[in-house]
PDB file of N, CA and C in Angstrom:
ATOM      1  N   UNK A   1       0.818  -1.197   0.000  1.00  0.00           N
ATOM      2  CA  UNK A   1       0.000   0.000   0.000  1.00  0.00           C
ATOM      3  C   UNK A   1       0.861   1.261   0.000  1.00  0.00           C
ATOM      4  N   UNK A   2       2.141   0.896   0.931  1.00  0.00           N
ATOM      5  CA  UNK A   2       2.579   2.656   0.635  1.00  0.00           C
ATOM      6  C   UNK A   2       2.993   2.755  -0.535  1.00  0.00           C
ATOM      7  N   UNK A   3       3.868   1.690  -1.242  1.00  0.00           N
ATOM      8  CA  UNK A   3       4.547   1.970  -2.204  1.00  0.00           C
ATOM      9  C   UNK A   3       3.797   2.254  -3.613  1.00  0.00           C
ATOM     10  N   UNK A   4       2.528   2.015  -3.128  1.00  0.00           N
ATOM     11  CA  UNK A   4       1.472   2.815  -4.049  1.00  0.00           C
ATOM     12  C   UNK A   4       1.554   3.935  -3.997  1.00  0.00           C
ATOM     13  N   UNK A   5       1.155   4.725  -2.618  1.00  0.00           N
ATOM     14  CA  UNK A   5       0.818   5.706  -2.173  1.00  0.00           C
ATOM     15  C   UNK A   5       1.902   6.456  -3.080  1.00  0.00           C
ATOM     16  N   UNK A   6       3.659   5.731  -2.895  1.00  0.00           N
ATOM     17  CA  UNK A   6       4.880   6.905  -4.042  1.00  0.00           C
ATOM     18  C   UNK A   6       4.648   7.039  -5.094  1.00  0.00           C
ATOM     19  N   UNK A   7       4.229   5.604  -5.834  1.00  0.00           N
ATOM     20  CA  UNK A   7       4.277   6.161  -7.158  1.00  0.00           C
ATOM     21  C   UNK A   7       3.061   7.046  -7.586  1.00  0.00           C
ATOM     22  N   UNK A   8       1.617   7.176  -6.738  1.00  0.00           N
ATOM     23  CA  UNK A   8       0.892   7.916  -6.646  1.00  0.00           C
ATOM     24  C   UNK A   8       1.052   9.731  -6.896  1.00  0.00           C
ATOM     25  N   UNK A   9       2.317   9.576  -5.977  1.00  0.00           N
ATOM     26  CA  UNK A   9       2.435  11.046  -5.298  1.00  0.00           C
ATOM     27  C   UNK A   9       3.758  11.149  -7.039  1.00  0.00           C
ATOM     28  N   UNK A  10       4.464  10.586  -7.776  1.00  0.00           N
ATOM     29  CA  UNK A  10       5.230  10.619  -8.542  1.00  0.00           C
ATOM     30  C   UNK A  10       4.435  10.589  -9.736  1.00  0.00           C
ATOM     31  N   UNK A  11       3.486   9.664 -10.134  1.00  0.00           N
ATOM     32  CA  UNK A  11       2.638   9.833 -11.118  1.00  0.00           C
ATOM     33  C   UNK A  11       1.522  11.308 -11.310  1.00  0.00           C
ATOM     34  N   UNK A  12       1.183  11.563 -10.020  1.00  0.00           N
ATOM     35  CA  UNK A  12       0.326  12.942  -9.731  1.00  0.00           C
ATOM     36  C   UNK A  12       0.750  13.632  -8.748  1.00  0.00           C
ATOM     37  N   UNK A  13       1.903  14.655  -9.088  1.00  0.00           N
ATOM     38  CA  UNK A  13       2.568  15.059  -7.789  1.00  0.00           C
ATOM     39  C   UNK A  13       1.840  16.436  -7.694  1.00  0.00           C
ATOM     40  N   UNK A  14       0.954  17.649  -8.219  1.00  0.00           N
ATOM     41  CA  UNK A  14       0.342  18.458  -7.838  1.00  0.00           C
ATOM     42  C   UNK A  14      -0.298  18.236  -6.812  1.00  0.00           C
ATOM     43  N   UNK A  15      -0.750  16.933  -6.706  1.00  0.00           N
ATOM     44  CA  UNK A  15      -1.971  16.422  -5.688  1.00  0.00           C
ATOM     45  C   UNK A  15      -1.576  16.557  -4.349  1.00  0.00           C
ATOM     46  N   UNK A  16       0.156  16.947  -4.354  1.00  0.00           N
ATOM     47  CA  UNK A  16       0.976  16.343  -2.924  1.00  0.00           C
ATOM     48  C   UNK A  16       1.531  17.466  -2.579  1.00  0.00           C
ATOM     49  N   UNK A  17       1.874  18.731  -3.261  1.00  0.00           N
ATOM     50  CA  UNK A  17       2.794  19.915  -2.986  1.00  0.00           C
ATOM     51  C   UNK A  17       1.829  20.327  -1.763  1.00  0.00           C
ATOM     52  N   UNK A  18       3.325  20.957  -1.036  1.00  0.00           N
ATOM     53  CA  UNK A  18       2.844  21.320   0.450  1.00  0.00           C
ATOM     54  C   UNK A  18       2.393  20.505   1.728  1.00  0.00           C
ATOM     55  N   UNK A  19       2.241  19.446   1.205  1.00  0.00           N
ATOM     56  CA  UNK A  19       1.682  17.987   1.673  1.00  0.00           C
ATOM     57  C   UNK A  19       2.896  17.526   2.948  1.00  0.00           C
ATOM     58  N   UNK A  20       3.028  17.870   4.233  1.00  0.00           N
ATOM     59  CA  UNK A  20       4.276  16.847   4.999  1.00  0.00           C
ATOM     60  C   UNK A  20       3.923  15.709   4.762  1.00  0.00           C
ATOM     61  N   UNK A  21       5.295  15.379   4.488  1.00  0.00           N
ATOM     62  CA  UNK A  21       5.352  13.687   4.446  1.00  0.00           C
ATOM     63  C   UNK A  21       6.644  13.081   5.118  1.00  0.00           C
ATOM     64  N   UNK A  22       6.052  12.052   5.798  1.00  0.00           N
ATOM     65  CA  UNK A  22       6.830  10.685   6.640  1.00  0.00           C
ATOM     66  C   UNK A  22       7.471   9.687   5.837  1.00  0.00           C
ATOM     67  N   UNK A  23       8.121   8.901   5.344  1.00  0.00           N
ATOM     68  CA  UNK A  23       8.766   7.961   4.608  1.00  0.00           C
ATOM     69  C   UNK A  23       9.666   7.156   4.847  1.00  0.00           C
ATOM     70  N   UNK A  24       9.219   5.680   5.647  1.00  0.00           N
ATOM     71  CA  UNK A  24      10.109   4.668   5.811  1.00  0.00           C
ATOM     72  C   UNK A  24      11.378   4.003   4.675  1.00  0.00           C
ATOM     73  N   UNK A  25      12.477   4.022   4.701  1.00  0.00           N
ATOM     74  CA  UNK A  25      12.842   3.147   3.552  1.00  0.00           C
ATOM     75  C   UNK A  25      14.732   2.988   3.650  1.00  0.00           C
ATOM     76  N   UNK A  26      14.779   3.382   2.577  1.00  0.00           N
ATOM     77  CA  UNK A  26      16.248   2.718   2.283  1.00  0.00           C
ATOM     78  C   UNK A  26      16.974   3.975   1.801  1.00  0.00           C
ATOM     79  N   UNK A  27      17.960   4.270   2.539  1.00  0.00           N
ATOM     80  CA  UNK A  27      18.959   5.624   2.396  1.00  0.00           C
ATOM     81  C   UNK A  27      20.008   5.327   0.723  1.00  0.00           C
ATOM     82  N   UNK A  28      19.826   6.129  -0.059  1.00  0.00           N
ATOM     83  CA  UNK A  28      20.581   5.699  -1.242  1.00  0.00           C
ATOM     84  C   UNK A  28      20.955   7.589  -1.499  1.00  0.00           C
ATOM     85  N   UNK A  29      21.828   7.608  -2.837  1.00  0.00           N
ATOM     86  CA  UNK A  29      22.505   9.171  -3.189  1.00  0.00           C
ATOM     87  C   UNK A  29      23.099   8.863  -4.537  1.00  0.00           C
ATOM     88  N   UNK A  30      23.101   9.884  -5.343  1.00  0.00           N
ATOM     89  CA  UNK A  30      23.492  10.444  -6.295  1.00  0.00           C
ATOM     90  C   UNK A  30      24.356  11.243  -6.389  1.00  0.00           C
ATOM     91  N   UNK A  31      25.717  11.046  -7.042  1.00  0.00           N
ATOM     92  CA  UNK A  31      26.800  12.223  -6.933  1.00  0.00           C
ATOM     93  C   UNK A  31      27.295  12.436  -8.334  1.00  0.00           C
ATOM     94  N   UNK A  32      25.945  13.810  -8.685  1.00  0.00           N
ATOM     95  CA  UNK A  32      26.219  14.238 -10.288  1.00  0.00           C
ATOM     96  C   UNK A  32      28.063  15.191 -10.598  1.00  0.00           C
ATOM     97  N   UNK A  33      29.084  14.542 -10.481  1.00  0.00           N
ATOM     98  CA  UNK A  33      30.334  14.719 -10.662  1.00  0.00           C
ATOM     99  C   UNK A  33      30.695  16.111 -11.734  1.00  0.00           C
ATOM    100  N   UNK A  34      29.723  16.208 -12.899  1.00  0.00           N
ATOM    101  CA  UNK A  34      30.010  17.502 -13.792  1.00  0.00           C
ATOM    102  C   UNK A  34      29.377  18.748 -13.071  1.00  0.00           C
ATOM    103  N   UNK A  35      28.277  18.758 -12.609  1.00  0.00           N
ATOM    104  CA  UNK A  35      27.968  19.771 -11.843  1.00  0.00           C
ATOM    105  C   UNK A  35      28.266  19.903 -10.326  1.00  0.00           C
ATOM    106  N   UNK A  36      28.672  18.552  -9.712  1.00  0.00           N
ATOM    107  CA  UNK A  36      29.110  18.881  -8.419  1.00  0.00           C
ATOM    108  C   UNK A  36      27.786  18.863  -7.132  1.00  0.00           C
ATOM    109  N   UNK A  37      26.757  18.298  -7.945  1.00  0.00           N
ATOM    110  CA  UNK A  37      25.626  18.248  -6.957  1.00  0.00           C
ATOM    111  C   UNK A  37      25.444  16.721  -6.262  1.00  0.00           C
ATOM    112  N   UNK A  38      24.714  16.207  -5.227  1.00  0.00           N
ATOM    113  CA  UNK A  38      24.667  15.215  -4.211  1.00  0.00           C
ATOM    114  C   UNK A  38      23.557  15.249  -4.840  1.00  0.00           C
ATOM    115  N   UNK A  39      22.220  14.154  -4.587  1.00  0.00           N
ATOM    116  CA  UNK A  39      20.957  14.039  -4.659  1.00  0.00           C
ATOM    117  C   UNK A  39      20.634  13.032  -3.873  1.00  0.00           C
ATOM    118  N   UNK A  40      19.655  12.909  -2.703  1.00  0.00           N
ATOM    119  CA  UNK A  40      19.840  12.268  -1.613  1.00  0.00           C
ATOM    120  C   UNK A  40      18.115  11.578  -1.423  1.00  0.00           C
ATOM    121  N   UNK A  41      18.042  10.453  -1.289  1.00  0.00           N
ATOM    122  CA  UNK A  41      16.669   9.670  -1.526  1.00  0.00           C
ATOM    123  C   UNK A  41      16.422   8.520  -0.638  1.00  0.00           C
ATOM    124  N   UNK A  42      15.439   8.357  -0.254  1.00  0.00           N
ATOM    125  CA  UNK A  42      14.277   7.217   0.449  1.00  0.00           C
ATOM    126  C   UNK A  42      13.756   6.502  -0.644  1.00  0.00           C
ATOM    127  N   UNK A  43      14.439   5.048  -0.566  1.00  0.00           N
ATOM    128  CA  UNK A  43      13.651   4.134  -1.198  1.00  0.00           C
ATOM    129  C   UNK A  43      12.804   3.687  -0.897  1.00  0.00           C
ATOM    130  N   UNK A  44      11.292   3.240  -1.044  1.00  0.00           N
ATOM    131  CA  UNK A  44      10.613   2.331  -0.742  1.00  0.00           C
ATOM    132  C   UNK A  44      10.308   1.286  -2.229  1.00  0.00           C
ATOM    133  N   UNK A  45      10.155  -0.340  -1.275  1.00  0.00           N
ATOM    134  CA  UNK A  45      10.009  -1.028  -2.190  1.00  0.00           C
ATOM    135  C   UNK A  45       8.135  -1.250  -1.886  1.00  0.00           C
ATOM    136  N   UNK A  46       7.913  -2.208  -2.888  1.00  0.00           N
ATOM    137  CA  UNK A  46       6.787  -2.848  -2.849  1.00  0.00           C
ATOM    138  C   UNK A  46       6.763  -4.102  -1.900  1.00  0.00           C
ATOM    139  N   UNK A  47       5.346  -4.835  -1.722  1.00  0.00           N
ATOM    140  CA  UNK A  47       5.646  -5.662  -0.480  1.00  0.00           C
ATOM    141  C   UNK A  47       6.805  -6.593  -1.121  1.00  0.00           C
ATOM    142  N   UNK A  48       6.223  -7.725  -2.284  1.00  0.00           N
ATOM    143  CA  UNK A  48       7.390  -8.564  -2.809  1.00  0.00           C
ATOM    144  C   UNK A  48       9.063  -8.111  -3.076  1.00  0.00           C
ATOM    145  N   UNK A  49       9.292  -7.096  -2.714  1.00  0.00           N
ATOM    146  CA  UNK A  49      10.090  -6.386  -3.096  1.00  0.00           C
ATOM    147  C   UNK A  49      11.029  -6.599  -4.619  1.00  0.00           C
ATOM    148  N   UNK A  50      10.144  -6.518  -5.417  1.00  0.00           N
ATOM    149  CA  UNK A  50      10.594  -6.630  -6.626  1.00  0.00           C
ATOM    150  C   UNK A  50      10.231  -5.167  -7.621  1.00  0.00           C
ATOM    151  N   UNK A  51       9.915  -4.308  -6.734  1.00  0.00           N
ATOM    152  CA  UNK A  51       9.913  -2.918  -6.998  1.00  0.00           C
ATOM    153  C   UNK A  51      10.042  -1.714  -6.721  1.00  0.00           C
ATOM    154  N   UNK A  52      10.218  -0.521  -7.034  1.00  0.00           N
ATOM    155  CA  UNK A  52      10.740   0.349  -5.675  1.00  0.00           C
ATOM    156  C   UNK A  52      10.811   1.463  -6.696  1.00  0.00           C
ATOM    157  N   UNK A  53      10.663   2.713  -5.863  1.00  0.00           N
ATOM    158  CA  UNK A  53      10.259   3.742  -6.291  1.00  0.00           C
ATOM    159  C   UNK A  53      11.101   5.125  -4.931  1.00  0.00           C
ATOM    160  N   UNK A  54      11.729   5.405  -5.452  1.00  0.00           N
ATOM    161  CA  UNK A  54      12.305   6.617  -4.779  1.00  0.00           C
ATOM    162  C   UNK A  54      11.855   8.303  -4.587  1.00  0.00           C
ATOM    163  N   UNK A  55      11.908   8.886  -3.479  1.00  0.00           N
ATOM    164  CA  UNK A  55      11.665   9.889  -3.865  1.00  0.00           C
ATOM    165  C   UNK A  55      13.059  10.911  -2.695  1.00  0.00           C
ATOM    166  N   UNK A  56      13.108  11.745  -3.360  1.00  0.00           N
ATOM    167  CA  UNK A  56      14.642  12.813  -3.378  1.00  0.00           C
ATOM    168  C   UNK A  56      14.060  13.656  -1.987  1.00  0.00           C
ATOM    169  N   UNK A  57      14.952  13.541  -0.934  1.00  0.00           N
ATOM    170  CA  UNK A  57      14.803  14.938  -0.122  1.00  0.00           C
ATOM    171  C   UNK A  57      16.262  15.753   0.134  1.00  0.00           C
ATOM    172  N   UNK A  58      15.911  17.003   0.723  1.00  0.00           N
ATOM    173  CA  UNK A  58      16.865  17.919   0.988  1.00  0.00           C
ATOM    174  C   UNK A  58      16.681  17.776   2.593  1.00  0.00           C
ATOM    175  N   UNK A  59      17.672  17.760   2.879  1.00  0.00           N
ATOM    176  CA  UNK A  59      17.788  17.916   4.881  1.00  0.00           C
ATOM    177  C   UNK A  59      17.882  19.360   5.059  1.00  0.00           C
ATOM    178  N   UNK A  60      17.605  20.216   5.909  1.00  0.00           N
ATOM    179  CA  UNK A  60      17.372  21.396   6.414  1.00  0.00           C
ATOM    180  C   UNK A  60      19.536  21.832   6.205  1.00  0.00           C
ATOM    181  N   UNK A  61      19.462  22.747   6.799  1.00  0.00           N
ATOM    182  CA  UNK A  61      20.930  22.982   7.215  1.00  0.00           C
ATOM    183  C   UNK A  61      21.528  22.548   8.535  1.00  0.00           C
ATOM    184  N   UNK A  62      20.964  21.874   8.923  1.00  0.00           N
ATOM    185  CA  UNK A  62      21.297  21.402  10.564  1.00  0.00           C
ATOM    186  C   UNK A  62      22.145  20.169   9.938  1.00  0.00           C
ATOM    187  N   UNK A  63      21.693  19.665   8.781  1.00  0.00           N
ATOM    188  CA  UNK A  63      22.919  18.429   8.295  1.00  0.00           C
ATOM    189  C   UNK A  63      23.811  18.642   7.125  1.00  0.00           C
ATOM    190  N   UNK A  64      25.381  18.170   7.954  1.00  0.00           N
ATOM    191  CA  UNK A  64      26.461  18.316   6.885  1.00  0.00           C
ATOM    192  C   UNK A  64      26.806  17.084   6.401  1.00  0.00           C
ATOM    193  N   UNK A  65      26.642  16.879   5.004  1.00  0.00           N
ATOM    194  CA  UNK A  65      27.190  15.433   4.279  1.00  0.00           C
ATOM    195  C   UNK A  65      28.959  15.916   4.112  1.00  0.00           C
ATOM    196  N   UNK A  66      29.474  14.412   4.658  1.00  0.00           N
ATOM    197  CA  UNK A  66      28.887  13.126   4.466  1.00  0.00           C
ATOM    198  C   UNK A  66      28.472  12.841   6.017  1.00  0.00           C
ATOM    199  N   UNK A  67      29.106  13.915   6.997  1.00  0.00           N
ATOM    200  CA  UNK A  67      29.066  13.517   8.684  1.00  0.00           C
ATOM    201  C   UNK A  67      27.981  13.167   9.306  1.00  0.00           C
ATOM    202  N   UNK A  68      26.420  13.798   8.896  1.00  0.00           N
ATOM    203  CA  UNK A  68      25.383  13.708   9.091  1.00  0.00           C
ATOM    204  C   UNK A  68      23.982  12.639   8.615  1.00  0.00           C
ATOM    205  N   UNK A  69      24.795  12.283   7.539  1.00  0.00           N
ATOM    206  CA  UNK A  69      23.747  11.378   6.690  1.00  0.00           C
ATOM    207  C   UNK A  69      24.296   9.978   7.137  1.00  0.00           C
ATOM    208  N   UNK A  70      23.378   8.762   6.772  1.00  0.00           N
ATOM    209  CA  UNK A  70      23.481   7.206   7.147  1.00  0.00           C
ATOM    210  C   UNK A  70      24.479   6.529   6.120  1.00  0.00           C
ATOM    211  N   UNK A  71      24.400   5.514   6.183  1.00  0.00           N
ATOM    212  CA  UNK A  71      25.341   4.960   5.339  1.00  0.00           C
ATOM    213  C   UNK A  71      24.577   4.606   4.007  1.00  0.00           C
ATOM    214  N   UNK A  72      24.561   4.325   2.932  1.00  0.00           N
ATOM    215  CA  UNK A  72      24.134   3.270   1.793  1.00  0.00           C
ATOM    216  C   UNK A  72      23.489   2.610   2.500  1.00  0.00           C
ATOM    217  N   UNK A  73      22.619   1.929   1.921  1.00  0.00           N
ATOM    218  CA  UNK A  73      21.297   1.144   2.065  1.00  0.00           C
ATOM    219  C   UNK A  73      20.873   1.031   3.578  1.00  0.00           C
ATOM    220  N   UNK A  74      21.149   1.755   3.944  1.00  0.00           N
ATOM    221  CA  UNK A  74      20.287   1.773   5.962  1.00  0.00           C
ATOM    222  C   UNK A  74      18.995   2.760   5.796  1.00  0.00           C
ATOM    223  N   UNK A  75      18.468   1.918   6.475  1.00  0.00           N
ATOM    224  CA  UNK A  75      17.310   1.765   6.929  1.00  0.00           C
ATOM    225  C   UNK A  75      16.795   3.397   7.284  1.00  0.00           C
ATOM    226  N   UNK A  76      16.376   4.211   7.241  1.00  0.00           N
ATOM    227  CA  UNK A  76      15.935   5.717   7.243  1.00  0.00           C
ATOM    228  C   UNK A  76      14.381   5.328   7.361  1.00  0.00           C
ATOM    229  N   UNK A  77      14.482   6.892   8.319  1.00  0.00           N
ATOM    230  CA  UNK A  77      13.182   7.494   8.405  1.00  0.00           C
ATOM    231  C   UNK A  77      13.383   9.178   7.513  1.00  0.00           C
ATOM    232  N   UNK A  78      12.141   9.684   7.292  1.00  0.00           N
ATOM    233  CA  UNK A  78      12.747  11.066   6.853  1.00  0.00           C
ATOM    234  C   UNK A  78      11.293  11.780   6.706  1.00  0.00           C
ATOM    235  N   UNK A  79      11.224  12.896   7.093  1.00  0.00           N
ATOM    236  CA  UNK A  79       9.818  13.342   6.913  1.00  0.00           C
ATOM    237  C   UNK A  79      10.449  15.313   6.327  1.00  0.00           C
ATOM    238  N   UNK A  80       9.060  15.684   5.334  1.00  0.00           N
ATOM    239  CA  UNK A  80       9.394  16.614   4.718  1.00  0.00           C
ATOM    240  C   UNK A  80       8.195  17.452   4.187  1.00  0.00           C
ATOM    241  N   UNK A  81       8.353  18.118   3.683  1.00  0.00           N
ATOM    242  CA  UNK A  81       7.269  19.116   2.835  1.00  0.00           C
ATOM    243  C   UNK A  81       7.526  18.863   1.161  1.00  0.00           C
ATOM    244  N   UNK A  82       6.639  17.890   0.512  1.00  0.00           N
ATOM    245  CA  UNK A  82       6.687  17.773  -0.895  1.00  0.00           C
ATOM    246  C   UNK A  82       6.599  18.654  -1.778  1.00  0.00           C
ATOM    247  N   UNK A  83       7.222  18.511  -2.608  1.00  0.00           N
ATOM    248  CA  UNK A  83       7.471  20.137  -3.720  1.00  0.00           C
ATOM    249  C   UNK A  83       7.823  18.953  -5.194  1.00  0.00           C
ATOM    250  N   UNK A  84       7.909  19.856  -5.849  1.00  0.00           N
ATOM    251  CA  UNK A  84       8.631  19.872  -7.384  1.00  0.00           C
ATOM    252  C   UNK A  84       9.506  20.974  -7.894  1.00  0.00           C
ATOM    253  N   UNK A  85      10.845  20.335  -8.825  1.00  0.00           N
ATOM    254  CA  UNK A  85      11.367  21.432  -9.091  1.00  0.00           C
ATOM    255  C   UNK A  85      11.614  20.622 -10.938  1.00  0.00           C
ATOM    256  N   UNK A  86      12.224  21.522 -11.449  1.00  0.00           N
ATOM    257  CA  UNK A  86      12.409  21.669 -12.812  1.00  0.00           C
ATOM    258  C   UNK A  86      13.824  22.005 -12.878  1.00  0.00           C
ATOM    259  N   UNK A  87      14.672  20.263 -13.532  1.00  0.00           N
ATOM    260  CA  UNK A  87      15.856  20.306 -13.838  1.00  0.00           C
ATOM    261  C   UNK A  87      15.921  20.237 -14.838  1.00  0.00           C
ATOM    262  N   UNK A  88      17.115  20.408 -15.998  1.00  0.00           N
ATOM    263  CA  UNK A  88      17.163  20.036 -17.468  1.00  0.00           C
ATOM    264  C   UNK A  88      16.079  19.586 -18.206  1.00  0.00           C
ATOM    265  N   UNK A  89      14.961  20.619 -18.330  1.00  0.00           N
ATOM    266  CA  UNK A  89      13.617  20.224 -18.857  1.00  0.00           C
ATOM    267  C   UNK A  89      13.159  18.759 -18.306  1.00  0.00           C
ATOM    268  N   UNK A  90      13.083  18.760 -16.642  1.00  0.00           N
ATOM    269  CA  UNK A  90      12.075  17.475 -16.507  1.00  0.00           C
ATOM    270  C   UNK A  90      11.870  17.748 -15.362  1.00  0.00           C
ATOM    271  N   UNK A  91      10.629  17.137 -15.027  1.00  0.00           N
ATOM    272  CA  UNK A  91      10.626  17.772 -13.366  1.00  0.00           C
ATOM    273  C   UNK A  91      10.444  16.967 -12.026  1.00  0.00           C
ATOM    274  N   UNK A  92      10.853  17.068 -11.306  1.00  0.00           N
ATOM    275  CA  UNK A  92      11.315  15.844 -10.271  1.00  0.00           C
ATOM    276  C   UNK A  92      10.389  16.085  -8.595  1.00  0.00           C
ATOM    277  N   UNK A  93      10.711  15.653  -8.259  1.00  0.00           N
ATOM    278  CA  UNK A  93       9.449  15.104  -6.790  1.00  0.00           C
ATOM    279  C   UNK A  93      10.933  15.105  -6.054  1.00  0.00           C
ATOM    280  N   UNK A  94      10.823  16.447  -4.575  1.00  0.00           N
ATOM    281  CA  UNK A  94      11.405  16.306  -3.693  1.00  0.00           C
ATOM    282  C   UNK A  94      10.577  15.833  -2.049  1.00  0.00           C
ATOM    283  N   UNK A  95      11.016  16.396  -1.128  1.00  0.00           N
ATOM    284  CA  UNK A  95      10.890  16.551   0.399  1.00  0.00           C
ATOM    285  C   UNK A  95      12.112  17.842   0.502  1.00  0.00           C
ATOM    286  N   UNK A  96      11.574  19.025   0.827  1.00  0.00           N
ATOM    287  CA  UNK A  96      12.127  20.121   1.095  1.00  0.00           C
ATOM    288  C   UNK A  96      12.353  20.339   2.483  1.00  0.00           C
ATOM    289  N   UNK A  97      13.244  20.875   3.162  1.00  0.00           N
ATOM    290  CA  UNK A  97      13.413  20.986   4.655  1.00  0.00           C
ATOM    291  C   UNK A  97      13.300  19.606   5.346  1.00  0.00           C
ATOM    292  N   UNK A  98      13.682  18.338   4.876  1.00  0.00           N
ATOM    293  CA  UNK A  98      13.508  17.482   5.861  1.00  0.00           C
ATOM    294  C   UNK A  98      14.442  17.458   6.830  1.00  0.00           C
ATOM    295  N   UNK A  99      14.305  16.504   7.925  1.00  0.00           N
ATOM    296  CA  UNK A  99      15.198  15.876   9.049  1.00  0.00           C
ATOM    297  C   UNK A  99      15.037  14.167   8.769  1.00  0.00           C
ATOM    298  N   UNK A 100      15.617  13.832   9.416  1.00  0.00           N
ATOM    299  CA  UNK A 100      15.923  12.197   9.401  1.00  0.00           C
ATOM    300  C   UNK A 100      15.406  12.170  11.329  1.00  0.00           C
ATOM    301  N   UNK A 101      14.277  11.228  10.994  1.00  0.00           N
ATOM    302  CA  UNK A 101      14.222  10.935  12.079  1.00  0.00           C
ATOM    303  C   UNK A 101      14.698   9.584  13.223  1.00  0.00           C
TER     304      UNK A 101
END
């Protein structure tokens, strides 16, 4: 059921802006090397876990990577305020201001 609920909020993300959200899952990151940016995400899978669907948050400024964040694939909590932004003509599903709880 939740992992409905993501691709829900990813398939129709107007429906979710402004929306806090809670999100059990799996700590994973992105390190775009030409521009120099991190991109930092909560996996959740489906129950069989043969599927999974991510969605990107930003931690407030209270956290400094790498000292502050979990390791690769551990276990995270993370709760946030859902938004969208517009990268290289496409537009992506964050959590703005989160914490890791």
């Amino acid at each position: 059921m939740v992992y409905s609920e993501v691709y829900n909020m990813m398939a129709s993300p107007e429906q979710y802006i402004g929306k806090t959200v809670k999100m059990d899952g799996i700590f994973t990151y992105y390190h775009d090397e030409a521009k120099g940016n991190y991109y930092f995400a909560c996996i959740i899978q489906d129950a069989p876990a043969c599927c999974a669907q991510g969605i990107e948050f930003v931690l407030t400024d209270d956290y400094t990577y790498p000292d502050d964040y979990p390791d690769v694939d551990a276990e995270i909590c993370v709760v946030g305020v859902f938004d969208t932004y517009e990268e290289n003509g496409n537009t992506y599903c964050t959590l703005r201001e989160a914490s890791l709880l």
